[in-house]
C-alpha atoms as a PDB file:
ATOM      1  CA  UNK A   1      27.577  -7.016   2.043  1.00  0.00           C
ATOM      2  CA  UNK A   2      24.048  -7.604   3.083  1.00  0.00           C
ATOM      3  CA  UNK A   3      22.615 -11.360   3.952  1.00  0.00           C
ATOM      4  CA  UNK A   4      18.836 -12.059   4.876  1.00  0.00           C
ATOM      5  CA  UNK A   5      17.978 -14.910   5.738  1.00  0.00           C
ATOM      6  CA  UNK A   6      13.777 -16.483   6.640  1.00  0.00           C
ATOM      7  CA  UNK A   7      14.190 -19.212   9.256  1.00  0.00           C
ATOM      8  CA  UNK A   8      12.439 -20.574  12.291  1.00  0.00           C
ATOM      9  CA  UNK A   9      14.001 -20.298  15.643  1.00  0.00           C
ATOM     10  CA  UNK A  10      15.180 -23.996  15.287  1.00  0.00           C
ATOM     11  CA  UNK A  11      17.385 -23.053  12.136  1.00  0.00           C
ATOM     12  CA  UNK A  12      19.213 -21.321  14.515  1.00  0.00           C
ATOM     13  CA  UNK A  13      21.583 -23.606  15.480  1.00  0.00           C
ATOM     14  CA  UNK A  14      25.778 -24.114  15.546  1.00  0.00           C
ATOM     15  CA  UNK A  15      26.014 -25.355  11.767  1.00  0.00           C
ATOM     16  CA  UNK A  16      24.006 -22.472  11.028  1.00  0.00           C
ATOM     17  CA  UNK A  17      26.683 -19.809  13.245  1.00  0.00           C
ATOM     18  CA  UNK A  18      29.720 -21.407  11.699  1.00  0.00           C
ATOM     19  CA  UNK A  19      28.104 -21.360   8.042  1.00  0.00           C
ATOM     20  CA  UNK A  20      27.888 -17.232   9.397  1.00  0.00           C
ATOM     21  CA  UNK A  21      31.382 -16.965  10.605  1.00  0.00           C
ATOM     22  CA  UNK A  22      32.622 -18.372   7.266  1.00  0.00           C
ATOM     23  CA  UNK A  23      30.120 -15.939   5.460  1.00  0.00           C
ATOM     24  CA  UNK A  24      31.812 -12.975   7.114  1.00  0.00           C
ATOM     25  CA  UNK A  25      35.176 -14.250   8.203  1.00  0.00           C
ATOM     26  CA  UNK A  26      37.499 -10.657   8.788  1.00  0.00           C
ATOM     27  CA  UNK A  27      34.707  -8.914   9.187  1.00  0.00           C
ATOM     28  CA  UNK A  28      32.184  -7.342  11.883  1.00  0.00           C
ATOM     29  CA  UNK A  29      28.992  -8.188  11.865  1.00  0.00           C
ATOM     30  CA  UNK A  30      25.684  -6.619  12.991  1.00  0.00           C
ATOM     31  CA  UNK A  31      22.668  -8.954  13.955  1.00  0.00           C
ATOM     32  CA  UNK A  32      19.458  -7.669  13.749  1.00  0.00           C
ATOM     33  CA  UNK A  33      16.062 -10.065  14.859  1.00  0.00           C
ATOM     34  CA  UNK A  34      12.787  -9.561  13.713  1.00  0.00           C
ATOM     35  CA  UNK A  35       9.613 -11.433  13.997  1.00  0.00           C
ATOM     36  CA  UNK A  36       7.714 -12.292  10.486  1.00  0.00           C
ATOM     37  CA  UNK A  37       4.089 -11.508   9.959  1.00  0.00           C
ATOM     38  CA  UNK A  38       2.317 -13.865   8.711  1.00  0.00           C
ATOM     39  CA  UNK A  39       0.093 -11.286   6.715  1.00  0.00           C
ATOM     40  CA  UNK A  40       1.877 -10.694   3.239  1.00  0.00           C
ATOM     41  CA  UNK A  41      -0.222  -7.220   3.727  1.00  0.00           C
ATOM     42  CA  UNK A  42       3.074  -4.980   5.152  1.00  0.00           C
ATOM     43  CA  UNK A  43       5.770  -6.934   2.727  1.00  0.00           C
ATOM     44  CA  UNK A  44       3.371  -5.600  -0.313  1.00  0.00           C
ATOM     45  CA  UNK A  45       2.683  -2.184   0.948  1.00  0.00           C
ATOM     46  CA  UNK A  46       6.237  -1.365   1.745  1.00  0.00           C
ATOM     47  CA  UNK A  47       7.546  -2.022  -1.677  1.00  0.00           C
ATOM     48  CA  UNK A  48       6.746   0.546  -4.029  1.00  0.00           C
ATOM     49  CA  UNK A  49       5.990  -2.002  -7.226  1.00  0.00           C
ATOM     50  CA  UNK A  50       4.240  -4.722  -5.855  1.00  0.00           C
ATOM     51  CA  UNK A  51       1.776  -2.101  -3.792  1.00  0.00           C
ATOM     52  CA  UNK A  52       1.122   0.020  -6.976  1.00  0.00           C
ATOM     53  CA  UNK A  53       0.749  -3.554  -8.751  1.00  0.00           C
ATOM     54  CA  UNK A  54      -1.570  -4.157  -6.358  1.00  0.00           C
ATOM     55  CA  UNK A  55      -3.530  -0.785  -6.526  1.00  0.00           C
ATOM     56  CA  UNK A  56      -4.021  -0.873 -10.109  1.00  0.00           C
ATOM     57  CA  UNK A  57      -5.509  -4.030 -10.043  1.00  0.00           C
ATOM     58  CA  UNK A  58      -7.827  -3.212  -7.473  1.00  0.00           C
ATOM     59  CA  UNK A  59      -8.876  -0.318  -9.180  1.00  0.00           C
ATOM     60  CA  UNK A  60      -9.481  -2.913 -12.358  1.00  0.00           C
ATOM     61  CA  UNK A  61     -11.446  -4.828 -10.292  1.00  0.00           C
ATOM     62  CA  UNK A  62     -13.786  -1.457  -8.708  1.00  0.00           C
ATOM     63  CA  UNK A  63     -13.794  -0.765 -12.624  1.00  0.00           C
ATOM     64  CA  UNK A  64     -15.090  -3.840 -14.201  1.00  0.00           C
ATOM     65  CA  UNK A  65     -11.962  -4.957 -15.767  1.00  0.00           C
ATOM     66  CA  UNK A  66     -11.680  -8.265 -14.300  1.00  0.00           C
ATOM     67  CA  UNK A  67     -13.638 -11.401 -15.818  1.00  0.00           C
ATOM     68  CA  UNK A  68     -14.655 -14.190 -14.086  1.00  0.00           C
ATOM     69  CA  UNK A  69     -13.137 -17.640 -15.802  1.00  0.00           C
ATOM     70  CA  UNK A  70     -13.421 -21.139 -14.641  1.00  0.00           C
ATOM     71  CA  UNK A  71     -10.674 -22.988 -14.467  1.00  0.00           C
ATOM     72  CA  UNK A  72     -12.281 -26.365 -15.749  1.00  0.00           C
ATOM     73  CA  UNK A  73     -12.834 -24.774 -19.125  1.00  0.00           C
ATOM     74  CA  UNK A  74      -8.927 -24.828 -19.664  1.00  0.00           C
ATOM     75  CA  UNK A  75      -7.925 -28.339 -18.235  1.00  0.00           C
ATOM     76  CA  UNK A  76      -7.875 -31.219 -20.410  1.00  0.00           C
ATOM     77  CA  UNK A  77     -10.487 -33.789 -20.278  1.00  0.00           C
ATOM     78  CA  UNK A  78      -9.362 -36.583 -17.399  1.00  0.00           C
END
């Protein structure tokens, strides 16, 4: 079994360790900590859909794919 979990140094606190030890009670655990980026840029580019989704609409934009729309034209008068 494989947990991940996103939380700020804070989060880590004893209700958070018990809610762990409950997770995984009988078994060993490895902890691994890792700092986030900020920049969405690596989480894209390391999986293989969301960077070829990315790619090909790129390559719609370079190819004059894309229209411009505005918003306002779609919203219901206020």
């Amino acid at each position: 079994m494989e947990a991940t979990y996103h939380l700020n140094p804070g989060e880590l606190d004893e209700k958070f360790l018990k809610a762990m030890q409950t997770l995984f009670l009988h078994h060993r655990v490895k902890v691994t900590v890792e700092i986030e980026s900020s920049d969405e840029t690596d989480s894209i580019r390391s999986n293989a859909y969301l960077n070829e989704t990315l790619m090909r609409r790129l390559k719609n934009v370079e190819d004059g794919l894309v229209r411009e729309v505005n918003l306002s034209d779609y919203q219901p008068d206020a």
